[in-house]
PDB file of N, CA and C in Angstrom:
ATOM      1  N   UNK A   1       3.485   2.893  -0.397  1.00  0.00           N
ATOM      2  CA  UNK A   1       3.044   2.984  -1.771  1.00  0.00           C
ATOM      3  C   UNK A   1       1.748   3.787  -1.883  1.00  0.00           C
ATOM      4  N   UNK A   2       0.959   3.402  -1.004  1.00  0.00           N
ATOM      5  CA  UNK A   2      -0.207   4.470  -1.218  1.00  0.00           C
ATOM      6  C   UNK A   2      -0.568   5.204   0.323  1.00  0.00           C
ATOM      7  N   UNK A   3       0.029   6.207   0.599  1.00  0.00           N
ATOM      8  CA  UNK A   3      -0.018   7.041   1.497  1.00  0.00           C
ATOM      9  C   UNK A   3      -1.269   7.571   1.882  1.00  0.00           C
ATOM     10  N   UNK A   4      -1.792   8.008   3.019  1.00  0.00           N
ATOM     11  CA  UNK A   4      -2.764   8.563   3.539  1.00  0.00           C
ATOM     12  C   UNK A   4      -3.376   9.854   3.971  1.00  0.00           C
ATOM     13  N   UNK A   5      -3.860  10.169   4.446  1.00  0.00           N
ATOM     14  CA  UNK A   5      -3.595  11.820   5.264  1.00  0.00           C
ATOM     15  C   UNK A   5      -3.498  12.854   4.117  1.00  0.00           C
ATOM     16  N   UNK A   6      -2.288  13.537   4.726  1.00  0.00           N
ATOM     17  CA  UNK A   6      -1.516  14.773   4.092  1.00  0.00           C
ATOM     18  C   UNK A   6      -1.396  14.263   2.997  1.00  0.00           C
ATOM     19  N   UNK A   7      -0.763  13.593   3.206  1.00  0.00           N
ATOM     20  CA  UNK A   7       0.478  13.018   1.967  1.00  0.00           C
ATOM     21  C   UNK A   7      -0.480  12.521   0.646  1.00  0.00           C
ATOM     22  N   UNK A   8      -1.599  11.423   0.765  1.00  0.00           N
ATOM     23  CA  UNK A   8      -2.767  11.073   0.080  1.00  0.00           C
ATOM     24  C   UNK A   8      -2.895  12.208  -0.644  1.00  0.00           C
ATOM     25  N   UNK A   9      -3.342  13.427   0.295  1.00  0.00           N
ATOM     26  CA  UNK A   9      -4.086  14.790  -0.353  1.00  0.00           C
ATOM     27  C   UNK A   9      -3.098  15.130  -1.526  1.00  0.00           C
ATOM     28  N   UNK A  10      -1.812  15.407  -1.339  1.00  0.00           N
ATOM     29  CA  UNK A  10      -0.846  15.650  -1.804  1.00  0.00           C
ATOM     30  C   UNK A  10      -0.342  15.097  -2.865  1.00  0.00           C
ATOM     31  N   UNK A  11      -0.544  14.080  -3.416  1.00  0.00           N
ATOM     32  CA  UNK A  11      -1.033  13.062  -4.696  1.00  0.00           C
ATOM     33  C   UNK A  11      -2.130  12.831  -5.190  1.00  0.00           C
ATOM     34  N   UNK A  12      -2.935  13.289  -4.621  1.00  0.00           N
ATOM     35  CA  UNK A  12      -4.418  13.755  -5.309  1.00  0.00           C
ATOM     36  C   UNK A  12      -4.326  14.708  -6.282  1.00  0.00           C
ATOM     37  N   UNK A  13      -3.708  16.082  -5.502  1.00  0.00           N
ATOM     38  CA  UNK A  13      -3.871  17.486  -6.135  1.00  0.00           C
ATOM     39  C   UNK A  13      -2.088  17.462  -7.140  1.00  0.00           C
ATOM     40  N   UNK A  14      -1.130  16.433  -6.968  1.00  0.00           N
ATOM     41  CA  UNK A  14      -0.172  16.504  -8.088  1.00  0.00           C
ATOM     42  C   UNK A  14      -0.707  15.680  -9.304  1.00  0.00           C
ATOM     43  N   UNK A  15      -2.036  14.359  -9.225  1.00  0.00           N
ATOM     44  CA  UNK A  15      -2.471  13.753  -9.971  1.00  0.00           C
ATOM     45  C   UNK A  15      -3.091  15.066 -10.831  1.00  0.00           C
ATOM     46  N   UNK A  16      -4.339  15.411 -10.377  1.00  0.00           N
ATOM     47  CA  UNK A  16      -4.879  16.609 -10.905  1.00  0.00           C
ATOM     48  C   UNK A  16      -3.968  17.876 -11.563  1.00  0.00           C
ATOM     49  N   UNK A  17      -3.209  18.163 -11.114  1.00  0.00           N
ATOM     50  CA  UNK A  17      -2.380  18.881 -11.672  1.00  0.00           C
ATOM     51  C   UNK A  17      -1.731  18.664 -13.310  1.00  0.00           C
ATOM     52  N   UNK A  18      -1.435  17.162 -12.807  1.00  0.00           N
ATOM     53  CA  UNK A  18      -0.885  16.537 -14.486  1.00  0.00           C
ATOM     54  C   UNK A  18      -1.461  16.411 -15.161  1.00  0.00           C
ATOM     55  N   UNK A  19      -2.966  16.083 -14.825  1.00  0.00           N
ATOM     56  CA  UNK A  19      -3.940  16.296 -15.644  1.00  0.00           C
ATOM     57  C   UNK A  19      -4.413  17.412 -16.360  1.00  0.00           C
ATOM     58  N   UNK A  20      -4.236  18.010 -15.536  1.00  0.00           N
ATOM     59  CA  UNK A  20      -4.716  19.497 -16.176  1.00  0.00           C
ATOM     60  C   UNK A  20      -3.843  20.130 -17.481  1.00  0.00           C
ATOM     61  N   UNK A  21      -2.674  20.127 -17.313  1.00  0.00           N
ATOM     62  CA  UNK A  21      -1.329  20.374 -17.652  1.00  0.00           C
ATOM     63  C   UNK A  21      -1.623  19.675 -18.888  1.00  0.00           C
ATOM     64  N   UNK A  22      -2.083  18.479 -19.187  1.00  0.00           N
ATOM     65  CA  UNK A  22      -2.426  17.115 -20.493  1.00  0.00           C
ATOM     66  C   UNK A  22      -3.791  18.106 -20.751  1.00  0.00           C
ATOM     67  N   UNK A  23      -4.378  17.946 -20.337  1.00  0.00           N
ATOM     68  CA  UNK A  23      -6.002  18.925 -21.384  1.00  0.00           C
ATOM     69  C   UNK A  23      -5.591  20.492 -21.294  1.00  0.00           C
ATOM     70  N   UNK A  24      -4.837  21.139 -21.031  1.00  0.00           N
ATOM     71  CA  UNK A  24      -4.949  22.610 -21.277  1.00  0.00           C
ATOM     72  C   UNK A  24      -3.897  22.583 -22.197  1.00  0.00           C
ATOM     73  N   UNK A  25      -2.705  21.850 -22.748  1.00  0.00           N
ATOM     74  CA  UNK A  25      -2.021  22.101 -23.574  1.00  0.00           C
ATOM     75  C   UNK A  25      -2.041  21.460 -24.901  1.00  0.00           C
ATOM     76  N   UNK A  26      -3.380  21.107 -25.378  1.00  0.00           N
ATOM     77  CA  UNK A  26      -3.496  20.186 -26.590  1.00  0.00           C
ATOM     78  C   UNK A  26      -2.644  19.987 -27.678  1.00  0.00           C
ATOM     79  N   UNK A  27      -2.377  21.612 -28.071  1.00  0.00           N
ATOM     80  CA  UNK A  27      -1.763  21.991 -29.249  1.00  0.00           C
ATOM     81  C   UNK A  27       0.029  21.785 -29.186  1.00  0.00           C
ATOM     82  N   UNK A  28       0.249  21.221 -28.276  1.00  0.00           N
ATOM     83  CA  UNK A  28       1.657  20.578 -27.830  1.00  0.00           C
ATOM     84  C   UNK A  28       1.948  19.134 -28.817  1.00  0.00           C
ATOM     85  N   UNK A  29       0.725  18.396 -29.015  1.00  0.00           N
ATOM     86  CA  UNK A  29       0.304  17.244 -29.870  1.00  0.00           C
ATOM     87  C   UNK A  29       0.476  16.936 -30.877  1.00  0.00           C
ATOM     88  N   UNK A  30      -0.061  18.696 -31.322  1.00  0.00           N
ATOM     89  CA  UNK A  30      -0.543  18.672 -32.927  1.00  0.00           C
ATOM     90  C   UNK A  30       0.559  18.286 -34.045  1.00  0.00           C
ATOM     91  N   UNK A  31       0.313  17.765 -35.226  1.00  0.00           N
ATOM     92  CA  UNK A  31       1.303  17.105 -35.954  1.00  0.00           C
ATOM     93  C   UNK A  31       1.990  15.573 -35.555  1.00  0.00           C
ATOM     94  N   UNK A  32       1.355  14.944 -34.709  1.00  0.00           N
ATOM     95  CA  UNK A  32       2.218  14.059 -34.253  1.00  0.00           C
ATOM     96  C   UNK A  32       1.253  12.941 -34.587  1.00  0.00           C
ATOM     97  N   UNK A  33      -0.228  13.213 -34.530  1.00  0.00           N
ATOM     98  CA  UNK A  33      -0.534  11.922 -34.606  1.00  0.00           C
ATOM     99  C   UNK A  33      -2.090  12.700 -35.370  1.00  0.00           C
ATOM    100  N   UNK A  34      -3.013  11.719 -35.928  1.00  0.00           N
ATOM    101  CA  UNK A  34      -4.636  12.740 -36.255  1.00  0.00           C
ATOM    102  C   UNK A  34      -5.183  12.963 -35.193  1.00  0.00           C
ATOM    103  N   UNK A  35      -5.923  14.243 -35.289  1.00  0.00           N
ATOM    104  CA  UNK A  35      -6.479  14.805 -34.176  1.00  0.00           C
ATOM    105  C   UNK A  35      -7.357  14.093 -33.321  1.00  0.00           C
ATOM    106  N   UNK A  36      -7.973  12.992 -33.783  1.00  0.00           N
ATOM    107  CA  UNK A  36      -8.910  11.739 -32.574  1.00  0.00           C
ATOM    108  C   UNK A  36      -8.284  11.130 -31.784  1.00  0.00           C
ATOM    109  N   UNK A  37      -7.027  10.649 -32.908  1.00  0.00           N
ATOM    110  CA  UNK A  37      -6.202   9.969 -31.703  1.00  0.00           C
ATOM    111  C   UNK A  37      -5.361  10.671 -30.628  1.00  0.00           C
ATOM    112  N   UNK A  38      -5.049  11.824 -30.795  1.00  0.00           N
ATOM    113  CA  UNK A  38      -4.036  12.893 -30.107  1.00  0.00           C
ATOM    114  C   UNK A  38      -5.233  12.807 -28.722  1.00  0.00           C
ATOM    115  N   UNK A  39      -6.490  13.165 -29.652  1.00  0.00           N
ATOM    116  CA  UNK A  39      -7.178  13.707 -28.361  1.00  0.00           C
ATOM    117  C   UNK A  39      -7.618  12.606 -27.464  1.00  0.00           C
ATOM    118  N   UNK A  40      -7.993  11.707 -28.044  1.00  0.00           N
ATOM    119  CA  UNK A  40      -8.547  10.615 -27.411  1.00  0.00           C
ATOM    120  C   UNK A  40      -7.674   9.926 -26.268  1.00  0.00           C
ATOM    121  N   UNK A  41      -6.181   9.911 -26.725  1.00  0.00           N
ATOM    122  CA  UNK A  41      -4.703   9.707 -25.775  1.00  0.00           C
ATOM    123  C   UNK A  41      -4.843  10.802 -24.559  1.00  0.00           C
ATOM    124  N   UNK A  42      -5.126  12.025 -24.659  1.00  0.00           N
ATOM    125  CA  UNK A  42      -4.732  12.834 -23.663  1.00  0.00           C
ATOM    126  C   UNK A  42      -5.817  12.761 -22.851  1.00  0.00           C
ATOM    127  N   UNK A  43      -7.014  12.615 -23.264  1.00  0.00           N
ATOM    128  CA  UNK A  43      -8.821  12.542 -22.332  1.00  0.00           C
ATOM    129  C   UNK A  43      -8.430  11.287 -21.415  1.00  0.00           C
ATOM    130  N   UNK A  44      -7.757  10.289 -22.121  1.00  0.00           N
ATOM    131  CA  UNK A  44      -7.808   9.056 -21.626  1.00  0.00           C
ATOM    132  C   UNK A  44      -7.203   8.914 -20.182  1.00  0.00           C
ATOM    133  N   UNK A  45      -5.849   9.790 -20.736  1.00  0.00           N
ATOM    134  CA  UNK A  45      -4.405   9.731 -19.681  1.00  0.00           C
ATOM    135  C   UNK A  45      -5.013  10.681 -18.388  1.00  0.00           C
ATOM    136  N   UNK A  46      -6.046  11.813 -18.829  1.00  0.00           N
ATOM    137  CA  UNK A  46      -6.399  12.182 -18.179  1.00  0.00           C
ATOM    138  C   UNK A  46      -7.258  12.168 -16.726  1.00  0.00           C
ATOM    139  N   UNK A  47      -8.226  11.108 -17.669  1.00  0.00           N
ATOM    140  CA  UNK A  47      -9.342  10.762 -17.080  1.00  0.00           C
ATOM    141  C   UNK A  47      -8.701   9.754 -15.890  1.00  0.00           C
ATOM    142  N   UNK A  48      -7.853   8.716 -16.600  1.00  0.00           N
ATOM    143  CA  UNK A  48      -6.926   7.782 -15.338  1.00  0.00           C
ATOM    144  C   UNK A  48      -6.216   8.463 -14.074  1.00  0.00           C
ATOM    145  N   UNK A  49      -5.308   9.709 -14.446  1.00  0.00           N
ATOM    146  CA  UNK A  49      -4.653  10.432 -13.638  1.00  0.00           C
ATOM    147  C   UNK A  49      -5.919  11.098 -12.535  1.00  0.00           C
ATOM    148  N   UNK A  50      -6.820  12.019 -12.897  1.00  0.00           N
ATOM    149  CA  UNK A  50      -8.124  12.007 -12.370  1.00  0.00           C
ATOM    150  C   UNK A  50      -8.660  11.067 -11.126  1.00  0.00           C
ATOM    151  N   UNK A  51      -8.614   9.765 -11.552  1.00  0.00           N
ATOM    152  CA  UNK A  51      -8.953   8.915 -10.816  1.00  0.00           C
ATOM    153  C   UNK A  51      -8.001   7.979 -10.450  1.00  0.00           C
ATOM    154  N   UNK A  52      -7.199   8.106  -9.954  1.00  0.00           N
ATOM    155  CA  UNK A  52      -5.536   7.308  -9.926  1.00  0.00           C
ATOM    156  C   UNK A  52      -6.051   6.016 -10.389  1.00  0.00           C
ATOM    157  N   UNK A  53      -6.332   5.654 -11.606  1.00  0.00           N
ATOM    158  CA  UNK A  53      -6.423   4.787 -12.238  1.00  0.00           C
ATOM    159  C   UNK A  53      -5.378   3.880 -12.894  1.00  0.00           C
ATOM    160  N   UNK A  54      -4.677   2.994 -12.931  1.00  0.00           N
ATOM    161  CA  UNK A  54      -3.259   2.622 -13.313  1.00  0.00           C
ATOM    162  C   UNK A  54      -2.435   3.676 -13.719  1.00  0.00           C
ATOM    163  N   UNK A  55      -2.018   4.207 -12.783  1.00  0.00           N
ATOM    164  CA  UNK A  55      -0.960   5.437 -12.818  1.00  0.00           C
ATOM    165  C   UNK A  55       0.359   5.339 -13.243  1.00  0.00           C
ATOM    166  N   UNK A  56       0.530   4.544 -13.341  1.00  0.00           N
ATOM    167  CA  UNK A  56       2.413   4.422 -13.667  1.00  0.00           C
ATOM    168  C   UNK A  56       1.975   4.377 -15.833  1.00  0.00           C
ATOM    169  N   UNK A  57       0.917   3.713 -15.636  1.00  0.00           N
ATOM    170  CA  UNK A  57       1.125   3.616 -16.715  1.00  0.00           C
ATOM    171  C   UNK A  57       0.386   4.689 -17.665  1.00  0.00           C
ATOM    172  N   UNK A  58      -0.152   5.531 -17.155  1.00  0.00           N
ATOM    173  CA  UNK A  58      -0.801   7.108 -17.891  1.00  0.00           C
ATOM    174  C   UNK A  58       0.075   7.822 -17.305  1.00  0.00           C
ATOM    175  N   UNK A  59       1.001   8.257 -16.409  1.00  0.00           N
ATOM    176  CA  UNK A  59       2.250   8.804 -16.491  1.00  0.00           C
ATOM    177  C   UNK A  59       3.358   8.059 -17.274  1.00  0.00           C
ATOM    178  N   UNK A  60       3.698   7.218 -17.568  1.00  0.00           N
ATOM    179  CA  UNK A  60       4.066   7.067 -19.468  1.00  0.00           C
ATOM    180  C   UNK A  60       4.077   7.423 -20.595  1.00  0.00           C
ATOM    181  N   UNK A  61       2.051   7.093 -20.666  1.00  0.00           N
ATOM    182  CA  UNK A  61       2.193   8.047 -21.610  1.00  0.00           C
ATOM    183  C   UNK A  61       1.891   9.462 -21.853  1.00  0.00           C
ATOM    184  N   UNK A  62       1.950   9.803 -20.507  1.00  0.00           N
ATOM    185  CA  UNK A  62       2.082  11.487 -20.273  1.00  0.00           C
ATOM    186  C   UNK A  62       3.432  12.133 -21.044  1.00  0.00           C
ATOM    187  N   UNK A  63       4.288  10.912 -20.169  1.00  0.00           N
ATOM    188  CA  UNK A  63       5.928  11.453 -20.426  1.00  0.00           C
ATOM    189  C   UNK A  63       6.095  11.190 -22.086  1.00  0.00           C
ATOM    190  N   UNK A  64       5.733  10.301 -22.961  1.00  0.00           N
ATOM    191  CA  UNK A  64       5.826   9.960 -24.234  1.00  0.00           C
ATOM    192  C   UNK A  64       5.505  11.187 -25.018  1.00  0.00           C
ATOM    193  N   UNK A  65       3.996  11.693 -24.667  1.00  0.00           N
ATOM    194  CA  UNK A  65       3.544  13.006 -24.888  1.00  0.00           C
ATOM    195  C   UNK A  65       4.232  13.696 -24.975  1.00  0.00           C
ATOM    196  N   UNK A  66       4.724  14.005 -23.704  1.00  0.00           N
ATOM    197  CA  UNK A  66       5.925  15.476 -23.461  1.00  0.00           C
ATOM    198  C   UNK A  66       6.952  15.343 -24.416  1.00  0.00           C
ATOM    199  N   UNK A  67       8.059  14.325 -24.437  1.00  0.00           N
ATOM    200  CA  UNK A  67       8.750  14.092 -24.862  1.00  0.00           C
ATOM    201  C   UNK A  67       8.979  14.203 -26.368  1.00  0.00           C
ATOM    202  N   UNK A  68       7.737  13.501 -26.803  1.00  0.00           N
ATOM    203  CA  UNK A  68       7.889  13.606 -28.302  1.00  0.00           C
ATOM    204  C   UNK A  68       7.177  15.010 -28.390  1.00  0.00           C
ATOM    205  N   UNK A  69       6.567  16.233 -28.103  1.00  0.00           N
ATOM    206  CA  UNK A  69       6.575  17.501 -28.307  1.00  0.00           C
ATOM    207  C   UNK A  69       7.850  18.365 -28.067  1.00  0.00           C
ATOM    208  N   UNK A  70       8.514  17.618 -26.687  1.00  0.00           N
ATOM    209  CA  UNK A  70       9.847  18.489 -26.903  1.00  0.00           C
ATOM    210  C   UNK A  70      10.473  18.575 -28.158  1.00  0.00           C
ATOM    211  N   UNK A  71      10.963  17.825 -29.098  1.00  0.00           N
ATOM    212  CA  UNK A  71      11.588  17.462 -29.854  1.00  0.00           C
ATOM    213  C   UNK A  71      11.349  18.512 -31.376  1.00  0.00           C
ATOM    214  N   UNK A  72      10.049  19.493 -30.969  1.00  0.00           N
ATOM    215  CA  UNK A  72       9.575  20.151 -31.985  1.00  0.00           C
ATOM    216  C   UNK A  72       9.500  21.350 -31.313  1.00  0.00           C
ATOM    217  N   UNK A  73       9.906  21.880 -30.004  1.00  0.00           N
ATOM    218  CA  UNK A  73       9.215  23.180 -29.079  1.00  0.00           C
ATOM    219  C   UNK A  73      10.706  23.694 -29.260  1.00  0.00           C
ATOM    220  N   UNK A  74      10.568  25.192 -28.627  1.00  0.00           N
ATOM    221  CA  UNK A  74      11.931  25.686 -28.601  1.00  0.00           C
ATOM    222  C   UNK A  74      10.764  26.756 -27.901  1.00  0.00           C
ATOM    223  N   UNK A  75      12.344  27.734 -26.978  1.00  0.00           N
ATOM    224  CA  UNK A  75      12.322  28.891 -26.450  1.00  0.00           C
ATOM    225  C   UNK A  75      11.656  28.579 -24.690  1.00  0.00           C
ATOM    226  N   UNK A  76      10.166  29.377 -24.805  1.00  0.00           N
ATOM    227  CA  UNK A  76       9.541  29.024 -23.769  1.00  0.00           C
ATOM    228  C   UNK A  76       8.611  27.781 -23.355  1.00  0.00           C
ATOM    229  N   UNK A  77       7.882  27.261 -24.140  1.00  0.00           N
ATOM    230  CA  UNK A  77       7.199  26.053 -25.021  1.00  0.00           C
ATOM    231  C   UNK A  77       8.272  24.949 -23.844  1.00  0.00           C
ATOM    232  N   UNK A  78       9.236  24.781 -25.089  1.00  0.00           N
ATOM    233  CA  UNK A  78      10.132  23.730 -24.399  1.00  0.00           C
ATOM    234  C   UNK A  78      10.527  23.648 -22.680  1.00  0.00           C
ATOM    235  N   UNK A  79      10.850  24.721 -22.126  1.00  0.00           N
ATOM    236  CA  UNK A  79      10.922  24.885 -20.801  1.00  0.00           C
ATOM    237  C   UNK A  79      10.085  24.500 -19.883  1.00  0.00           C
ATOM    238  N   UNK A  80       8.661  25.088 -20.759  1.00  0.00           N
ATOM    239  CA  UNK A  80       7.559  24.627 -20.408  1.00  0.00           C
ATOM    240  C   UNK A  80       7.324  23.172 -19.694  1.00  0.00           C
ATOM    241  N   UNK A  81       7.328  22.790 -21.000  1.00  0.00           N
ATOM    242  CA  UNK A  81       6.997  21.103 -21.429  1.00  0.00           C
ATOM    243  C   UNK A  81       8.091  20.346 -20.503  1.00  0.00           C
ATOM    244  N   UNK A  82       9.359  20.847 -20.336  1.00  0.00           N
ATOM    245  CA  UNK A  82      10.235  20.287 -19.612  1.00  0.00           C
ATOM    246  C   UNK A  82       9.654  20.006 -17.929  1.00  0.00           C
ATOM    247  N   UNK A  83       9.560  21.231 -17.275  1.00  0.00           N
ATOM    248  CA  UNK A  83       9.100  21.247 -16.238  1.00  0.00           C
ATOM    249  C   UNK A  83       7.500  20.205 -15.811  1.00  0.00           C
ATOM    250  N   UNK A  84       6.430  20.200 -17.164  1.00  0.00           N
ATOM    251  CA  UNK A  84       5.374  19.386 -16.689  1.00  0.00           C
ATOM    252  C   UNK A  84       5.672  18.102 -17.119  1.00  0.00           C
ATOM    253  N   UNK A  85       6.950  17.590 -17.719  1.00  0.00           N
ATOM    254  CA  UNK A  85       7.496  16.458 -17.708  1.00  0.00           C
ATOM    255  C   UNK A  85       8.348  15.850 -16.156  1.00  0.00           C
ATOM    256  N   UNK A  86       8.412  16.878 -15.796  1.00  0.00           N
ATOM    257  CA  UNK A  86       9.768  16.948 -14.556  1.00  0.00           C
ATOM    258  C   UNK A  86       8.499  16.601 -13.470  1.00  0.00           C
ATOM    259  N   UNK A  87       7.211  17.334 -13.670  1.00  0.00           N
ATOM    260  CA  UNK A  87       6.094  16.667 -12.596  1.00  0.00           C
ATOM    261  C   UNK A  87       5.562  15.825 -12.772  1.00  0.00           C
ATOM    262  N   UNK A  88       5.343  15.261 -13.728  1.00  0.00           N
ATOM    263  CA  UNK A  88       4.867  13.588 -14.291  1.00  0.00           C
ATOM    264  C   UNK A  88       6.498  12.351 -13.871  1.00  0.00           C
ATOM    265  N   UNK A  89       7.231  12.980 -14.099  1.00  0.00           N
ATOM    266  CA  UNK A  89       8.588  12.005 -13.066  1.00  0.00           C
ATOM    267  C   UNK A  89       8.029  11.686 -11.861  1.00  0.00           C
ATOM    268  N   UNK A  90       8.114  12.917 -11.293  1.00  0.00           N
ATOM    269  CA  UNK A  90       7.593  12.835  -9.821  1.00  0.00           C
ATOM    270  C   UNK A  90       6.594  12.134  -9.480  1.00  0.00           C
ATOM    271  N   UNK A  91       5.371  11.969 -10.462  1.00  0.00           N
ATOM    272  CA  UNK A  91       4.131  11.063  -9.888  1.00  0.00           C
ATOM    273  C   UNK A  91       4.286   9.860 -10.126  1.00  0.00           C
ATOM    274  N   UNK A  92       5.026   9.310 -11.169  1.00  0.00           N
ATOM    275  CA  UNK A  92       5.435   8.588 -11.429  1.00  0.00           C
ATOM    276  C   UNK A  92       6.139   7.696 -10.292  1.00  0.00           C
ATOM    277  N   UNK A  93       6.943   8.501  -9.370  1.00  0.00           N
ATOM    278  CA  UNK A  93       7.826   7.507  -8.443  1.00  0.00           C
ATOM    279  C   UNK A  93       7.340   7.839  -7.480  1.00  0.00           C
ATOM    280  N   UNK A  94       6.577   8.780  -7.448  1.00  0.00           N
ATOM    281  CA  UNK A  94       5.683   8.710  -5.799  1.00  0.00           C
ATOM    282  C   UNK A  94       4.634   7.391  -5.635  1.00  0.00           C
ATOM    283  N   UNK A  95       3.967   7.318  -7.158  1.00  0.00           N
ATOM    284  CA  UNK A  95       2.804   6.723  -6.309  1.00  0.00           C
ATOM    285  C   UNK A  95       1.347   7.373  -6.827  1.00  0.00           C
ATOM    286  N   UNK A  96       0.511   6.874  -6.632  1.00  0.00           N
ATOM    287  CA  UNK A  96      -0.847   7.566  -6.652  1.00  0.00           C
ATOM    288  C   UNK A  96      -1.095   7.858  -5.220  1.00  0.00           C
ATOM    289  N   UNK A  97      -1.345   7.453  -4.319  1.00  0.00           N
ATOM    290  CA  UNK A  97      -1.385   7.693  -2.979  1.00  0.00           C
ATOM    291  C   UNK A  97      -3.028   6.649  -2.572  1.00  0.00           C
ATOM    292  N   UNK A  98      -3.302   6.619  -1.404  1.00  0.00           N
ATOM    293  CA  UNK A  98      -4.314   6.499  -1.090  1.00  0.00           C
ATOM    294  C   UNK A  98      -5.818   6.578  -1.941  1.00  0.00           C
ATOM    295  N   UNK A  99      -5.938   7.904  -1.870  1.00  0.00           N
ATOM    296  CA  UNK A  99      -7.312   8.082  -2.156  1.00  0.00           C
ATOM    297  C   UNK A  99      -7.413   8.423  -4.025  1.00  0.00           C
ATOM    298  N   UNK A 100      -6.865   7.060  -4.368  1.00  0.00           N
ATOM    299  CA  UNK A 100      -7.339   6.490  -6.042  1.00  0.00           C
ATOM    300  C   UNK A 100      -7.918   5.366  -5.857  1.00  0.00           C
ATOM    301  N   UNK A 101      -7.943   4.810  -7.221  1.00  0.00           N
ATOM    302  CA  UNK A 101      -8.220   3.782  -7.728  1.00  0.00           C
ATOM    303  C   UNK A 101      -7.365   2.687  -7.478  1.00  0.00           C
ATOM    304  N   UNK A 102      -6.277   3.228  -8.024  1.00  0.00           N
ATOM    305  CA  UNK A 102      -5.175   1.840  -7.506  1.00  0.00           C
ATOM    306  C   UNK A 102      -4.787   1.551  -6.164  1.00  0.00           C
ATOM    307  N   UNK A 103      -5.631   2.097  -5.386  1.00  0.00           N
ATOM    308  CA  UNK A 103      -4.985   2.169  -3.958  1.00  0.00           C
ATOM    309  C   UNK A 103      -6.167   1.100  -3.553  1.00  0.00           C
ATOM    310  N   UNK A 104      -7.355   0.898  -4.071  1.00  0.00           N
ATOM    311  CA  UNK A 104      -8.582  -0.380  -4.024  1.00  0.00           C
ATOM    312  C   UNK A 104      -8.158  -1.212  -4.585  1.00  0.00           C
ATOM    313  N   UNK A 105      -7.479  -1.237  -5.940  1.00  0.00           N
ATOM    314  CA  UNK A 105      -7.676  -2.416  -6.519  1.00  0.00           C
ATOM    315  C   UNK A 105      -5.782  -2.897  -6.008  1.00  0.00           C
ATOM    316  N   UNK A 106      -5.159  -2.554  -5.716  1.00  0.00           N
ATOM    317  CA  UNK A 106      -4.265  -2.713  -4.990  1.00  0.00           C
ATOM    318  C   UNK A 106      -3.530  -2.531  -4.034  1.00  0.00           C
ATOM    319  N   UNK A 107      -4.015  -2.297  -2.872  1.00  0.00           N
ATOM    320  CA  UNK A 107      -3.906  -1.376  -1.721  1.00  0.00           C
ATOM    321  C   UNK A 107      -3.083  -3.021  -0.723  1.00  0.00           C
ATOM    322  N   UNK A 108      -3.042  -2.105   0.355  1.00  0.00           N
ATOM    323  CA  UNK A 108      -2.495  -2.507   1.590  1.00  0.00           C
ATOM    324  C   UNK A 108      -2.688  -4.174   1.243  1.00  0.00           C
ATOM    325  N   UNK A 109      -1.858  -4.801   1.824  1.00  0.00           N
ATOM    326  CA  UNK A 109      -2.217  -6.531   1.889  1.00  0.00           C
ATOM    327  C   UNK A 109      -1.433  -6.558   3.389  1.00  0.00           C
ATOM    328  N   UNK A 110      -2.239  -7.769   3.978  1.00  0.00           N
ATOM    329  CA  UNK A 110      -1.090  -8.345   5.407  1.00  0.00           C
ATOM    330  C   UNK A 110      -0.757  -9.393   4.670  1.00  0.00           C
ATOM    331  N   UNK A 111       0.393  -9.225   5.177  1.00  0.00           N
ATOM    332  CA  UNK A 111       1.538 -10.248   4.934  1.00  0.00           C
ATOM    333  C   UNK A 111       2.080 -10.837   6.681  1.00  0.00           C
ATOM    334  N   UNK A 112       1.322 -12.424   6.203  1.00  0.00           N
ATOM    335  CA  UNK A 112       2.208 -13.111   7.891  1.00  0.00           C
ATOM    336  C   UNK A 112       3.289 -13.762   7.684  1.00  0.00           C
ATOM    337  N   UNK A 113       4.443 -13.275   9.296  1.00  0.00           N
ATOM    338  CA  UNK A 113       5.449 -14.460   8.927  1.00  0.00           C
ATOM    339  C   UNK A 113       5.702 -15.950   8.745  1.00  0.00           C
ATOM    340  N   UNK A 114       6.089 -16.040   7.942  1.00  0.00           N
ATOM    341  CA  UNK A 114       5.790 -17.714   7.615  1.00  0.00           C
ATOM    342  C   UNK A 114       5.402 -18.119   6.249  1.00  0.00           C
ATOM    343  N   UNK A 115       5.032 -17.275   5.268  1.00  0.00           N
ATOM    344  CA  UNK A 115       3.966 -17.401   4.764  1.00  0.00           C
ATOM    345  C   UNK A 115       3.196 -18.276   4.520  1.00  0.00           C
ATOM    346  N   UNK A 116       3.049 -19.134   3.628  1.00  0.00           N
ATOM    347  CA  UNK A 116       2.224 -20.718   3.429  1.00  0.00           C
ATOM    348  C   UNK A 116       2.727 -21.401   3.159  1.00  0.00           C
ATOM    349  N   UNK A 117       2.506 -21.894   4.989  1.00  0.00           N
ATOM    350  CA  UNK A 117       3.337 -23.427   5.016  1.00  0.00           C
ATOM    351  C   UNK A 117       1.734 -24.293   5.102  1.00  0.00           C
ATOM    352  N   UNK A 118       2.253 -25.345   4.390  1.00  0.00           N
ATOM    353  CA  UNK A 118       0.516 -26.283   4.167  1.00  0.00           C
ATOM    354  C   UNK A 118       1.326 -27.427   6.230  1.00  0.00           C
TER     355      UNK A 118
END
C-alpha cells in the first residue's frame, strides 16, 4: 500500500502531476459552481495530492471535477480531460506511496500470529 524506493518516488511525481493538471486547468470548472468555491475545491484537492494527504479521497474529487467538465468539453478539451482523468484512476488504485502523509498517519502496522488472545 505504501511503497518505498523507486516506486515511492514514482507516486510522489504521479501525485504532483495530478496536481498540477487540477491548478493549471481552472477554466475546465467554470460554470459549474461560483468561482470561490470552484477554486477553493481545486487548491484544496491540490494541496492534499501535494502532500499525499487522504488521497483516495482528493482523487474523488479530482475525478468528480473531470467528470462533470467532460460533460460540457468537446473536440480536444475532452480528450484532454479524459486522459488526466485516466491518471487520477491510476492514483487512485495505486496508492499514495511511502513518502506522504498517509503513509504516517497510516503506514506499515505488525501484525502477530494469534492476534489477541487475553
Amino acid at each position: 500500500m505504501f511503497p518505498a524506493g523507486a516506486a515511492g518516488a514514482a507516486l510522489l511525481i504521479l501525485r504532483l502531476c495530478v496536481a498540477g493538471t487540477v491548478l493549471l486547468r481552472p477554466h475546465l470548472l467554470e460554470g459549474l459552481a461560483p468561482p470561490t468555491i470552484s477554486s477553493l475545491l481545486m487548491a484544496t484537492s491540490a494541496l492534499a495530492l501535494c502532500l499525499g494527504a487522504f488521497t483516495p479521497v482528493a482523487c474523488v474529487l479530482v475525478l468528480l471535477m473531470r467528470l462533470c467538465a467532460l460533460t460540457r468539453l468537446h473536440g480536444f478539451d475532452a480528450v484532454d480531460t479524459f486522459i488526466h482523468a485516466s491518471t487520477t484512476v491510476s492514483l487512485l488504485l495505486l496508492g499514495p506511496g511511502d513518502y506522504s502523509v498517509d503513509a504516517r498517519l497510516f503506514g506499515r502496522r505488525r501484525i502477530l500470529p494469534g492476534g489477541d488472545k487475553f
